[in-house]
Protein backbone atom coordinates (compact mmCIF):
# COMPACT_ATOMS: atom_id res chain seq x y z
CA UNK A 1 -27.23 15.67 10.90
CA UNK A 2 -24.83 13.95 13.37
CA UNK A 3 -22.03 15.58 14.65
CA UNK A 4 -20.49 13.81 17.02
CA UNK A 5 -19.47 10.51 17.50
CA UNK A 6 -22.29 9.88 20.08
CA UNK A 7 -24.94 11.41 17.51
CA UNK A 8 -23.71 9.62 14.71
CA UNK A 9 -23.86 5.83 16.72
CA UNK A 10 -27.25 7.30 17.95
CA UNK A 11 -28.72 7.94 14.07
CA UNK A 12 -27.20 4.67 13.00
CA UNK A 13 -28.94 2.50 15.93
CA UNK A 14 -32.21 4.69 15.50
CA UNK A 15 -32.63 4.00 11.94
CA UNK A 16 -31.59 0.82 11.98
CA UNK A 17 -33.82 -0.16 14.70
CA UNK A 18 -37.01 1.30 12.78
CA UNK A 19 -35.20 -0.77 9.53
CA UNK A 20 -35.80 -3.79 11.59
CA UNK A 21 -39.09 -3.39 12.71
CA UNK A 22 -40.28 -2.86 8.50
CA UNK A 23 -38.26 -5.60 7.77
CA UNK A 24 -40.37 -7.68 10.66
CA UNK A 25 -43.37 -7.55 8.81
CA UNK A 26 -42.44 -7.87 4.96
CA UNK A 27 -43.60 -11.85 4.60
CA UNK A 28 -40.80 -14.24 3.86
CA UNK A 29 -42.38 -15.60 0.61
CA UNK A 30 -42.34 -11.79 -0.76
CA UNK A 31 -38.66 -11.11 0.44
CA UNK A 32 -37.56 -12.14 -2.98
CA UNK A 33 -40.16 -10.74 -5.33
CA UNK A 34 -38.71 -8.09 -7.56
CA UNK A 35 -41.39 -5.20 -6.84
CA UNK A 36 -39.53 -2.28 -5.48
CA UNK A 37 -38.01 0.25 -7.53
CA UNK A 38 -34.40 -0.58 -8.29
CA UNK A 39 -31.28 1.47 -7.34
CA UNK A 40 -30.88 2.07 -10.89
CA UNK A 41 -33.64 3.87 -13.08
CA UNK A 42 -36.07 2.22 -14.78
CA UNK A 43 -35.13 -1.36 -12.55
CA UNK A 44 -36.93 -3.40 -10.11
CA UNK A 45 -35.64 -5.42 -7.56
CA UNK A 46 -36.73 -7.49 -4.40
CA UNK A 47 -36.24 -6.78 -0.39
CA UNK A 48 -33.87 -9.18 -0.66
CA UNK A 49 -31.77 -6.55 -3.37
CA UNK A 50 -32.23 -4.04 -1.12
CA UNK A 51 -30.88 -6.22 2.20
CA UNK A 52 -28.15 -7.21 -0.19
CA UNK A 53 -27.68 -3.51 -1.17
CA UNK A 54 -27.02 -2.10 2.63
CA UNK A 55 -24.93 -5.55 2.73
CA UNK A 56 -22.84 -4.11 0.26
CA UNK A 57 -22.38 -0.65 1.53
CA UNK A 58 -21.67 -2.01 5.05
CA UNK A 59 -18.74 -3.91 3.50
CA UNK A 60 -17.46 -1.35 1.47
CA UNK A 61 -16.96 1.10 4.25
CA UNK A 62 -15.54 -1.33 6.25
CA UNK A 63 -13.57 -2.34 3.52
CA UNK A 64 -12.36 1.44 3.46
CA UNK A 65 -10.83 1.89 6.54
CA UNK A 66 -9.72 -1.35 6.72
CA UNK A 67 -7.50 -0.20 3.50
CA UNK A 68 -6.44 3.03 5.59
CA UNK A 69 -5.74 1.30 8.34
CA UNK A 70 -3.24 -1.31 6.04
CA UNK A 71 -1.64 1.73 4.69
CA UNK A 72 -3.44 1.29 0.94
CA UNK A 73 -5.16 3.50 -1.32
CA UNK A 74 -8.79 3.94 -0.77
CA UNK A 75 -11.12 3.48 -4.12
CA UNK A 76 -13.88 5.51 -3.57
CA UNK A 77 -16.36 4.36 -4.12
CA UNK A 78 -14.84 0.76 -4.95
CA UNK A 79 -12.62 -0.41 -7.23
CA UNK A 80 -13.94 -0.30 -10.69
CA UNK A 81 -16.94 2.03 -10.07
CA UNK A 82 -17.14 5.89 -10.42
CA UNK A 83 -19.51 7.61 -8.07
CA UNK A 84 -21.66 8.37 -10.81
CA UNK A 85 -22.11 4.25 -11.25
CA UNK A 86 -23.99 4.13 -8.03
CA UNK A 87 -26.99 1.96 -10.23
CA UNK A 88 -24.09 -0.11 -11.53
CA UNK A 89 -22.71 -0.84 -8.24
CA UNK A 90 -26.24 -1.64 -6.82
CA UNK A 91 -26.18 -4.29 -9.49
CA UNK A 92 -23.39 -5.63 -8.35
CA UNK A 93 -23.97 -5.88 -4.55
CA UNK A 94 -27.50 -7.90 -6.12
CA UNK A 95 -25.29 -10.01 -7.50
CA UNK A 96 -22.55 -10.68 -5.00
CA UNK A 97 -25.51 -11.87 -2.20
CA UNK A 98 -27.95 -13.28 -4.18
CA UNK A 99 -28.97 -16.94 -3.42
CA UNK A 100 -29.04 -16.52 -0.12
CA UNK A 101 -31.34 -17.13 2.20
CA UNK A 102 -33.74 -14.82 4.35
CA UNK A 103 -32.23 -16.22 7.28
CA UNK A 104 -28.60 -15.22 6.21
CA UNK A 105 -29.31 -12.50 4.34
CA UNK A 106 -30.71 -11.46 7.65
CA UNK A 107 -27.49 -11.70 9.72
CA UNK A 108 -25.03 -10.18 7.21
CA UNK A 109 -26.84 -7.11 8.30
CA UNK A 110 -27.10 -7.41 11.68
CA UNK A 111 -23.10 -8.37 11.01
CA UNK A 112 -22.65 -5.61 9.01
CA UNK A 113 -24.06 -2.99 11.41
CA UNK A 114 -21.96 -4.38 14.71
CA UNK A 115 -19.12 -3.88 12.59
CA UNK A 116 -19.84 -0.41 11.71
CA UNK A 117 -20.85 0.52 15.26
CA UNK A 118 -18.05 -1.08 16.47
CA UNK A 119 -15.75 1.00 13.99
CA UNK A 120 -17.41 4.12 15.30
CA UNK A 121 -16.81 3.41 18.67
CA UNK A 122 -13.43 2.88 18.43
CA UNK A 123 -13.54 6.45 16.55
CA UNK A 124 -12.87 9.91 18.92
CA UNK A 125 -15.01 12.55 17.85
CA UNK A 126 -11.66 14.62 16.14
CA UNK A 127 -11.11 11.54 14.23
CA UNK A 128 -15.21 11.10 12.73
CA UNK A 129 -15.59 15.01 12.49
CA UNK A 130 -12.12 17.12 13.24
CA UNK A 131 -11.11 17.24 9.42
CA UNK A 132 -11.97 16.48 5.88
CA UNK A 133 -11.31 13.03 5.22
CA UNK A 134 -12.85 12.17 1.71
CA UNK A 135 -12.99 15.83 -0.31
CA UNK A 136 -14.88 17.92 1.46
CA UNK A 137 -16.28 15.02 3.68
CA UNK A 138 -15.42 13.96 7.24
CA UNK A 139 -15.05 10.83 8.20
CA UNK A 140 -18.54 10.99 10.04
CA UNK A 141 -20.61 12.48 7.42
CA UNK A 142 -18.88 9.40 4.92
CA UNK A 143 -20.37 6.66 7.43
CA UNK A 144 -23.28 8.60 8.06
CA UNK A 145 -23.94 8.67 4.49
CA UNK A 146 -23.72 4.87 4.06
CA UNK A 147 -25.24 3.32 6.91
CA UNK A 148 -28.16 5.49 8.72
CA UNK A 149 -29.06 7.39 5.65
CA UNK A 150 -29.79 4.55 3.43
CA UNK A 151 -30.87 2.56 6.73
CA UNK A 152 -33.87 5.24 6.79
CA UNK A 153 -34.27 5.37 3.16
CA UNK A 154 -34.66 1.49 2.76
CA UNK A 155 -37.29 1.58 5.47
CA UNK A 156 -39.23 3.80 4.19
CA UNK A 157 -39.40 2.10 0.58
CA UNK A 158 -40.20 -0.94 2.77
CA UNK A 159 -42.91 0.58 4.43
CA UNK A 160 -44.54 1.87 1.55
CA UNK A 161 -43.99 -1.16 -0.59
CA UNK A 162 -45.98 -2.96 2.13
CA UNK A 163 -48.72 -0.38 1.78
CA UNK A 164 -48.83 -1.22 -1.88
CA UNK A 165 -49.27 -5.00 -1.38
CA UNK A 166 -48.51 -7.40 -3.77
CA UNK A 167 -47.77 -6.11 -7.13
């Protein structure tokens, strides 16, 4: 568990490196095919969900200190969504990227990830870990949480939906 500002940007470009590398070999015709277990119970949904999922969560945290920094109250998670709707607000990053292509799809993440390693950077170690920021959270843990945590957890349901093959 990261905690410093150089071992958080470290876990986020490790797993999202290794998240790149699955993502290299899952065939463009089957980035779309809904045969991964959903966010929410009982659901299925496609790569592309998934891609559209850390999409989401990029944004959101983004969208977080973006807020802070304006002065506004922060929504945790988001506006409209409890932390216990995590399924629900799966569904809804599915639904705010779907339609598009591999190719973009593709570079909202990349996007997404500068952006996040850019807000780190920009972070001093007392600001990502010195004090609670969210409950009991710090800063760090928060962005931890949402980018190389679910970075590593996408690749591996990647990796072992590849082992599966087509469904």
């Amino acid at each position: 568990m990261p905690q410093s500002k150089d071992e958080l940007l470290g876990a986020m470009r490790s797993s999202y490196a290794s998240l790149r590398k699955a993502l290299e070999r899952v065939p463009e015709e089957r980035l779309f095919e809904p045969s991964l277990e959903g966010h929410a119970k009982g659901t299925l949904m496609s790569v592309a969900d998934l891609l559209a999922y850390l999409i989401g969560w990029n944004a959101l945290v983004l969208k977080w200190h973006e807020r802070e920094s304006a002065g506004l109250a922060i929504d945790f998670p988001e506006t409209g969504y409890a932390w216990n709707q995590l399924g629900l607000l799966a569904g809804k990053f599915y639904r705010d990227y779907r339609g598009l292509s591999a190719k973009e799809l593709s570079t909202r993440l990349d996007d997404g990830f500068q952006a996040l390693a850019r807000l780190v950077e920009g972070l001093s170690d007392a600001e990502l870990y010195g004090a609670c920021w969210y409950g009991k959270w710090t800063r760090g843990r928060m962005i931890q949480f949402n980018s190389a945590s679910p970075y590593r957890n996408a690749r591996g349901r990647i990796v072992g939906w590849l082992r599966r093959g087509p469904a």
